[in-house]
C-alpha atoms as a PDB file:
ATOM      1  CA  UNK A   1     -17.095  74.818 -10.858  1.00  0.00           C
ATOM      2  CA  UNK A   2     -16.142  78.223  -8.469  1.00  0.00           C
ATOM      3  CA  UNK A   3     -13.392  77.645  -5.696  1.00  0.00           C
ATOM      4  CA  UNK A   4     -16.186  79.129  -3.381  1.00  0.00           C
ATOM      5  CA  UNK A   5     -17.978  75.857  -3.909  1.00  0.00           C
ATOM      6  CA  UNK A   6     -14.394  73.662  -2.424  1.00  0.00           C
ATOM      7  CA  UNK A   7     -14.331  73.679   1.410  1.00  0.00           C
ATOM      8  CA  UNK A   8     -10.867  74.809   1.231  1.00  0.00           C
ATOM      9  CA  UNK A   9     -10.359  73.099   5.158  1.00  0.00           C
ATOM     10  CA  UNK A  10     -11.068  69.753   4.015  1.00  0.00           C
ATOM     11  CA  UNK A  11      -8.291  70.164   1.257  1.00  0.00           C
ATOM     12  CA  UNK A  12      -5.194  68.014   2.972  1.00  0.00           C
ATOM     13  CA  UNK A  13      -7.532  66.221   4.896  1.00  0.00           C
ATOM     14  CA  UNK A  14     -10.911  64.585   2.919  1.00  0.00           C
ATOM     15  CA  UNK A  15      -9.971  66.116  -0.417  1.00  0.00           C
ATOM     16  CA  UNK A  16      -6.636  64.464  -1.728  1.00  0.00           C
ATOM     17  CA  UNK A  17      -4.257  64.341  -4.639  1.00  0.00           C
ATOM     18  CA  UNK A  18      -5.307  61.707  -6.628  1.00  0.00           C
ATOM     19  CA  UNK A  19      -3.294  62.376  -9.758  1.00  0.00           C
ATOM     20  CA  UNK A  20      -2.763  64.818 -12.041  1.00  0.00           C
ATOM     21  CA  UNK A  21      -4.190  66.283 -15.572  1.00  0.00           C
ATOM     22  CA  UNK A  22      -2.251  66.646 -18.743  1.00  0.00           C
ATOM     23  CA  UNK A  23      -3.494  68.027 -21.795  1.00  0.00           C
ATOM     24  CA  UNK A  24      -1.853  68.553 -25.554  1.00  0.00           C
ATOM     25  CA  UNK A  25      -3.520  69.347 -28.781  1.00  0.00           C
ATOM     26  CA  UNK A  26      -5.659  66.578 -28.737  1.00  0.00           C
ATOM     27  CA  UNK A  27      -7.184  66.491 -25.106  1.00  0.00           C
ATOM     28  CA  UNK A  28      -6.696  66.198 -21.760  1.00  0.00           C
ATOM     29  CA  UNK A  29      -5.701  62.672 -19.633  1.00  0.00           C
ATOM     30  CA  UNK A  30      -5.532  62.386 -16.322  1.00  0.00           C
ATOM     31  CA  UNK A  31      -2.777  60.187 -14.427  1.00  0.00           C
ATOM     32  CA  UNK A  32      -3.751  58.690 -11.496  1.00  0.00           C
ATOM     33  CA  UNK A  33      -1.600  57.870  -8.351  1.00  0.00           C
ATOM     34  CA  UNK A  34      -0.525  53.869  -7.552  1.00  0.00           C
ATOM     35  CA  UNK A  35      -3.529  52.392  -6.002  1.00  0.00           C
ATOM     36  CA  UNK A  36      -5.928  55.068  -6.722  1.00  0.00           C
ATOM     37  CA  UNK A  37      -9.086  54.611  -8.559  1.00  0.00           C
ATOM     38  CA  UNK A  38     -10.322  56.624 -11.462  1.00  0.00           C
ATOM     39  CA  UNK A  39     -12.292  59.251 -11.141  1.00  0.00           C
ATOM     40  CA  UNK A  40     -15.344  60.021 -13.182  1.00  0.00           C
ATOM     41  CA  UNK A  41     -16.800  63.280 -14.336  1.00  0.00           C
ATOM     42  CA  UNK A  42     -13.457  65.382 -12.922  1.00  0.00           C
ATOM     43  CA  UNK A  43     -14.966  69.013 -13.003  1.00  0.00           C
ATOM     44  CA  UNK A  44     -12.332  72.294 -13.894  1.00  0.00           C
ATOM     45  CA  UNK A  45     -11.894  74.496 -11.570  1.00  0.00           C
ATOM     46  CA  UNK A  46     -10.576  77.907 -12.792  1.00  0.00           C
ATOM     47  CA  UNK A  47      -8.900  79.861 -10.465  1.00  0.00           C
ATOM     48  CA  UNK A  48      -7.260  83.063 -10.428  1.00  0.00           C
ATOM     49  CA  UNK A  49      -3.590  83.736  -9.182  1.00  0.00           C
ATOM     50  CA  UNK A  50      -4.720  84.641  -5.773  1.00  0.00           C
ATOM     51  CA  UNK A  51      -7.076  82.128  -5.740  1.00  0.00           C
ATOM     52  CA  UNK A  52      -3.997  79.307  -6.406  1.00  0.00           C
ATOM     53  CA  UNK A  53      -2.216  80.966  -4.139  1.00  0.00           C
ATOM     54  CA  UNK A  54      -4.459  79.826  -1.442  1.00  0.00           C
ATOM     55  CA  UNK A  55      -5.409  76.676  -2.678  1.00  0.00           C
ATOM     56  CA  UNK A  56      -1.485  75.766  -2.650  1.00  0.00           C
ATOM     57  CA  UNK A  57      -1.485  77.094   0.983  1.00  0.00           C
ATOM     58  CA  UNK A  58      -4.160  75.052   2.286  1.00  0.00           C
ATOM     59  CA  UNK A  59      -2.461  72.047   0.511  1.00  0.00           C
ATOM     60  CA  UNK A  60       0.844  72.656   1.793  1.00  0.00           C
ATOM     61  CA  UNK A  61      -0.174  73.621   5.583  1.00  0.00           C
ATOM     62  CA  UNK A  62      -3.455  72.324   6.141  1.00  0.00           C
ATOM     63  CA  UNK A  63      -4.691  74.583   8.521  1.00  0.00           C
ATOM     64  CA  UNK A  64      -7.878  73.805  10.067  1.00  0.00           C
ATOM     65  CA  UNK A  65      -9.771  76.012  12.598  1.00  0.00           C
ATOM     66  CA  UNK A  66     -10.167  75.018  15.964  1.00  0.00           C
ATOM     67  CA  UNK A  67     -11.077  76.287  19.509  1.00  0.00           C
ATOM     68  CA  UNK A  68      -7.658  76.229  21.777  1.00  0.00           C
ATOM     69  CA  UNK A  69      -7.385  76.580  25.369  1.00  0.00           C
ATOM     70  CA  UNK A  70      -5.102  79.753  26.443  1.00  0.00           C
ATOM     71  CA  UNK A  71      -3.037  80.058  28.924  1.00  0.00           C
ATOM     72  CA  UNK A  72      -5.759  81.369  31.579  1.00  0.00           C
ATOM     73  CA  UNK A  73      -7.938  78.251  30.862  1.00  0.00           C
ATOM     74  CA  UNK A  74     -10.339  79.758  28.015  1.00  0.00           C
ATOM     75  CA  UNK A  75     -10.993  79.068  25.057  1.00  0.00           C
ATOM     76  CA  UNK A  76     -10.429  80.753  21.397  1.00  0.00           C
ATOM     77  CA  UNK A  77     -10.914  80.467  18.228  1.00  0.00           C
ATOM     78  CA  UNK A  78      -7.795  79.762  16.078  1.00  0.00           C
ATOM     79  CA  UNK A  79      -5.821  78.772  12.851  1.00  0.00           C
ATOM     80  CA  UNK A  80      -4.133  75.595  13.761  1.00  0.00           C
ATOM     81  CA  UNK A  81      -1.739  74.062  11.403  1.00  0.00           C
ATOM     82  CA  UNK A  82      -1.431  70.440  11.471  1.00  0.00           C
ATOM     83  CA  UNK A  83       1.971  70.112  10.315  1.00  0.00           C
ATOM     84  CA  UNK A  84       2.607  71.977  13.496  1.00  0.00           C
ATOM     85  CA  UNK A  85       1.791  68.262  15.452  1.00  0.00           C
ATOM     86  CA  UNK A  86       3.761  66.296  13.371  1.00  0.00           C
ATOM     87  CA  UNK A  87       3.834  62.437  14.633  1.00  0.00           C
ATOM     88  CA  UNK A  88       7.646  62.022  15.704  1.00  0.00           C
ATOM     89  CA  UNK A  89       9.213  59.149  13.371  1.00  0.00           C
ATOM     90  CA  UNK A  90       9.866  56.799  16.407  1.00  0.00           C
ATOM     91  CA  UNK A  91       6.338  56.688  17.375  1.00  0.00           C
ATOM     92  CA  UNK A  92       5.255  56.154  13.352  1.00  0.00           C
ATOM     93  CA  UNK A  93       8.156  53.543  13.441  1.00  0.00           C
ATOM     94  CA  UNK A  94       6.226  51.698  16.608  1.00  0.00           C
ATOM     95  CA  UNK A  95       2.993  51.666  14.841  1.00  0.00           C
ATOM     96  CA  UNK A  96       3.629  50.366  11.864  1.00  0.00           C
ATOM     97  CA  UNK A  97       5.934  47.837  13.460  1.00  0.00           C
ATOM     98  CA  UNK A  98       2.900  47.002  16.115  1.00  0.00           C
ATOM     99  CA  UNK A  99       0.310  46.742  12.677  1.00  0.00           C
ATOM    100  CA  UNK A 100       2.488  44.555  10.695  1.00  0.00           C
ATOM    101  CA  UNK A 101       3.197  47.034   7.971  1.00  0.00           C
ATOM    102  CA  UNK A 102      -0.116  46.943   6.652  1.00  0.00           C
ATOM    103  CA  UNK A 103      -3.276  49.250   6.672  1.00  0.00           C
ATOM    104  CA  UNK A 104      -5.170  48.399   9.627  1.00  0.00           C
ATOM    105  CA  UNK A 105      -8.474  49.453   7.300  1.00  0.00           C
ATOM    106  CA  UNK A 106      -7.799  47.485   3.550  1.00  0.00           C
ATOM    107  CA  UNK A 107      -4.372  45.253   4.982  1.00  0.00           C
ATOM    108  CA  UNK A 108      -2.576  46.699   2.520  1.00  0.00           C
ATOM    109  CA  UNK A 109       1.313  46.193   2.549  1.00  0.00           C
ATOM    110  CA  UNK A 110       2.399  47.451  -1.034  1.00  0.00           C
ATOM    111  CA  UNK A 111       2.281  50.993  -0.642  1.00  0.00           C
ATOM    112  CA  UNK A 112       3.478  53.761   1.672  1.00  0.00           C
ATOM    113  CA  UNK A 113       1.860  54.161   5.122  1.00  0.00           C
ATOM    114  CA  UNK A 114       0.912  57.051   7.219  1.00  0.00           C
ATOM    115  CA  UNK A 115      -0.795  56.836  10.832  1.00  0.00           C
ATOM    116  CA  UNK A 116      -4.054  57.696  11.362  1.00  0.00           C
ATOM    117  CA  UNK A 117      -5.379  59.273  14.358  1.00  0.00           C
ATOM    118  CA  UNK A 118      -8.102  56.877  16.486  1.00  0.00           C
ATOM    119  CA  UNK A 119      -9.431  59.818  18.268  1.00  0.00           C
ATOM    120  CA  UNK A 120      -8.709  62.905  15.664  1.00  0.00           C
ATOM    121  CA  UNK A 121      -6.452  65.564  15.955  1.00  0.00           C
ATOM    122  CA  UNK A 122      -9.304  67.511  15.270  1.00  0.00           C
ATOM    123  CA  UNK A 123     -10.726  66.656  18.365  1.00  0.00           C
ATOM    124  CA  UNK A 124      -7.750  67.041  20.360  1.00  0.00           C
ATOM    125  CA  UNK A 125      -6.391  63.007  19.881  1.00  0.00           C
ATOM    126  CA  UNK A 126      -2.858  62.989  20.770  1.00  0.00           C
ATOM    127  CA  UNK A 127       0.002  61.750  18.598  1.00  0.00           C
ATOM    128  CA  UNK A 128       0.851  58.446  20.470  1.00  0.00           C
ATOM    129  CA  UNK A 129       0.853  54.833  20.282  1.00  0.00           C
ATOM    130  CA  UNK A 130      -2.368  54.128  21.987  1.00  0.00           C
ATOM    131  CA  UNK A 131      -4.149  56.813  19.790  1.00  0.00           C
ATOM    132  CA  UNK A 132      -2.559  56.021  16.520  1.00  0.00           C
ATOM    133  CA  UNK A 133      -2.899  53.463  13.797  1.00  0.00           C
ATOM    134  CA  UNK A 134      -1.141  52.445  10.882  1.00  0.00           C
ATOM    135  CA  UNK A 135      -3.223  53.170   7.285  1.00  0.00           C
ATOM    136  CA  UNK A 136      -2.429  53.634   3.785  1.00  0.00           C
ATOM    137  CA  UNK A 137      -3.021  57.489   2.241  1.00  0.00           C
ATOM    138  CA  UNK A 138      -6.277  56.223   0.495  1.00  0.00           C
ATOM    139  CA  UNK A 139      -8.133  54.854   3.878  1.00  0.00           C
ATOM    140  CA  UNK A 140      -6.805  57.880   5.802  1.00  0.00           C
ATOM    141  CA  UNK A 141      -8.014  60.430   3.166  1.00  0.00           C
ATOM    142  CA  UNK A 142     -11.344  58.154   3.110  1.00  0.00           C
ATOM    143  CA  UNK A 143     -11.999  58.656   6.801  1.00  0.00           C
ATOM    144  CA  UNK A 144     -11.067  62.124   6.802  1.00  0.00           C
ATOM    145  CA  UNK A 145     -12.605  63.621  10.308  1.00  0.00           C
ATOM    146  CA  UNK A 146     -15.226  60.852  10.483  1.00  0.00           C
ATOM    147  CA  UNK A 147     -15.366  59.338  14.271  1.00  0.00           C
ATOM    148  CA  UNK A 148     -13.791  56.014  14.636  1.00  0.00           C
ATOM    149  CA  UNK A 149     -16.593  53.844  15.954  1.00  0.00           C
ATOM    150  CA  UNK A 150     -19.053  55.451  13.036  1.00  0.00           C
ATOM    151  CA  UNK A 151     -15.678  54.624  10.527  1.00  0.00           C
ATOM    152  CA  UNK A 152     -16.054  51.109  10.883  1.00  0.00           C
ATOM    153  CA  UNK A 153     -19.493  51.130  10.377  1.00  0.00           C
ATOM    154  CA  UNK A 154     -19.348  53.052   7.122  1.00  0.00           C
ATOM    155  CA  UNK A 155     -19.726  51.002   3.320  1.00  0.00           C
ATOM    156  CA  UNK A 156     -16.381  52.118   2.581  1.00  0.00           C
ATOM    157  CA  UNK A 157     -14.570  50.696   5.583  1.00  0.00           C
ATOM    158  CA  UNK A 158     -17.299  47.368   4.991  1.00  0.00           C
ATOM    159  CA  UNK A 159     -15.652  47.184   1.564  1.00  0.00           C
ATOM    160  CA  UNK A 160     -12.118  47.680   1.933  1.00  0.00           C
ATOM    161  CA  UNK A 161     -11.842  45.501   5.300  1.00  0.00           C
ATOM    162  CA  UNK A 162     -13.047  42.553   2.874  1.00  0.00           C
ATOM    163  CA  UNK A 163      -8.596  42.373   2.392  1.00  0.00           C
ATOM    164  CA  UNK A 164      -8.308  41.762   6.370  1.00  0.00           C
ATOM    165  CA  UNK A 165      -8.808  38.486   8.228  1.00  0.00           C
ATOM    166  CA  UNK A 166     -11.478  38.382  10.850  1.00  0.00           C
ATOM    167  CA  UNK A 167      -8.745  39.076  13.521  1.00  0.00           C
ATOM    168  CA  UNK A 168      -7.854  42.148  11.962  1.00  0.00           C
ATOM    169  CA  UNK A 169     -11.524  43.369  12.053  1.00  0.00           C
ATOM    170  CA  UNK A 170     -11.874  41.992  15.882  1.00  0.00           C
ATOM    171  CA  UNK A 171      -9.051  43.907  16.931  1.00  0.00           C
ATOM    172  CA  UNK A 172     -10.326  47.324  15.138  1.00  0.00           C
ATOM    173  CA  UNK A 173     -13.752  46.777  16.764  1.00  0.00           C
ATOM    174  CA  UNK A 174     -12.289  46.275  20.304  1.00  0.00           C
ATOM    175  CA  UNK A 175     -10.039  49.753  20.038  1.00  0.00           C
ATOM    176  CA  UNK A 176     -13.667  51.428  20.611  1.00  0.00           C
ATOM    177  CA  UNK A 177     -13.791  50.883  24.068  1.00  0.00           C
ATOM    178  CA  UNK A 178     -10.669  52.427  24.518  1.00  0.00           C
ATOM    179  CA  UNK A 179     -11.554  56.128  22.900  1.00  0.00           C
ATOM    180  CA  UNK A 180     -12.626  57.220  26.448  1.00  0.00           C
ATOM    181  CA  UNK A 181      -9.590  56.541  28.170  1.00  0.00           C
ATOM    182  CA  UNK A 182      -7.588  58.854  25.916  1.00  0.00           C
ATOM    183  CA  UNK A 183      -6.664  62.140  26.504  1.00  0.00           C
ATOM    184  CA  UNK A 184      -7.733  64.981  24.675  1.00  0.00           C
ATOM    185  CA  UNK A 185      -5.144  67.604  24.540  1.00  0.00           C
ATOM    186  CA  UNK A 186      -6.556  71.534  24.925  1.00  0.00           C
ATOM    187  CA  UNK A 187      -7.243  71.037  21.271  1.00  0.00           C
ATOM    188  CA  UNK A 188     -11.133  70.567  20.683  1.00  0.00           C
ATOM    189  CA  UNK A 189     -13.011  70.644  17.711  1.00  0.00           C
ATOM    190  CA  UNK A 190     -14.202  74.102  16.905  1.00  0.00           C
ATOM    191  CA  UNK A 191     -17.076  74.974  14.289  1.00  0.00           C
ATOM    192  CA  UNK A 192     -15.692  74.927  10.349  1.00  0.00           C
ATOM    193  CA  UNK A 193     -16.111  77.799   8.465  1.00  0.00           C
ATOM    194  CA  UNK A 194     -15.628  77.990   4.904  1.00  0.00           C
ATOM    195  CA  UNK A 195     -12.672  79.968   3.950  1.00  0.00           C
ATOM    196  CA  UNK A 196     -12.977  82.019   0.391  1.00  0.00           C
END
C-alpha cells in the first residue's frame, strides 16, 4: 500500500495507534494497545525517509487545514495545529469529574480518558465545559470529525452504548439541542486536501 493512498490529515484524528509490529526470523506479531481490538489484514506501508518524516509530523502535530478568520474579518486558508488548542487540565479535570470518570460513549472507567469535542474543533467548537465530553481514546478516535447528532446514530456508537444505562444514553441524546447555542470560534471547517 503507497502513503499517497493514507489521508495523512486524518492521521491523529480517525487513524490511531493501535499497537505496534514486531518481527524476528520467524515472522512478524503485532501487539495491540489495552482495550483495542485486533486488527485483520494489517497492510505494509513502505515509506521512504522523507516520507516518515512526515508521517511522524502529522502524528506528532496533527495539523489539519482549516479556513481562519484574519484580523480584518476574512477568511483564509490555513495549517492549524491542534495541539495549538490544547484543553487546559482544569477544564478536562471538570469533565471527567461532571461524567463520572467514565466514557460518556462505551461507560468505560478502566482506562485513560480524553475529552471529546460535542461541536468539533474542526468546526470551530470551543474547548469548554458545555462543549466537551469525557471519552476513552477508542470512542474519540471512532468518531473522529463525525457530527454529534449523526454520532449517536451510527452502529458503532449503537454497539458500544450497549455498556451505558438508559440514563446515560438520555442524557447524550438531550446534549443535541444544545449544539446551536454554542459558539463557534473564527475557526470553521475548511475543505481537506490530501497532503503527499
Amino acid at each position: 500500500m503507497p502513503l499517497t493512498d493514507i489521508n495523512l490529515p486524518e492521521v491523529g484524528r480517525s487513524i490511531h495507534l493501535v499497537g505496534a509490529v514486531y518481527a524476528d526470523k520467524n515472522g512478524a506479531f503485532m501487539v495491540l494497545l489495552p482495550g483495542e481490538e485486533p486488527v485483520e489484514a494489517p497492510r505494509s506501508v513502505p515509506l521512504t525517509v522523507d516520507e516518515w518524516q512526515g508521517f511522524l509530523r502529522q502524528t506528532d502535530l496533527v495539523e489539519t487545514l482549516c479556513d481562519v478568520e484574519d484580523e480584518h474579518g476574512k477568511m483564509k486558508r490555513a495549517i492549524i495545529r491542534k495541539s495549538n488548542r490544547q484543553v487546559s487540565q482544569n477544564v478536562s479535570w471538570i469533565v471527567f469529574r461532571r461524567d463520572g470518570f467514565k466514557c460518556r460513549n462505551c461507560g468505560c472507567d478502566d482506562r485513560p480518558l480524553t475529552v471529546d469535542h460535542l461541536v468539533t474543533w474542526e468546526s470551530g467548537g470551543p474547548s469548554t465545559e458545555a462543549n466537551l465530553v469525557a471519552c476513552c481514546r477508542k470512542c474519540n478516535a471512532a468518531r473522529g470529525e463525525t457530527p454529534y447528532a449523526d454520532w449517536l446514530m451510527s452502529p458503532y456508537y449503537k454497539r458500544v452504548s450497549a455498556g451505558i444505562d438508559y440514563q446515560g444514553r438520555f442524557a447524550n441524546q438531550a446534549l443535541i439541542p444544545t449544539l446551536a447555542n454554542i459558539p463557534r470560534s473564527p475557526l470553521k471547517e475548511g475543505k481537506k486536501r490530501k497532503r503527499r
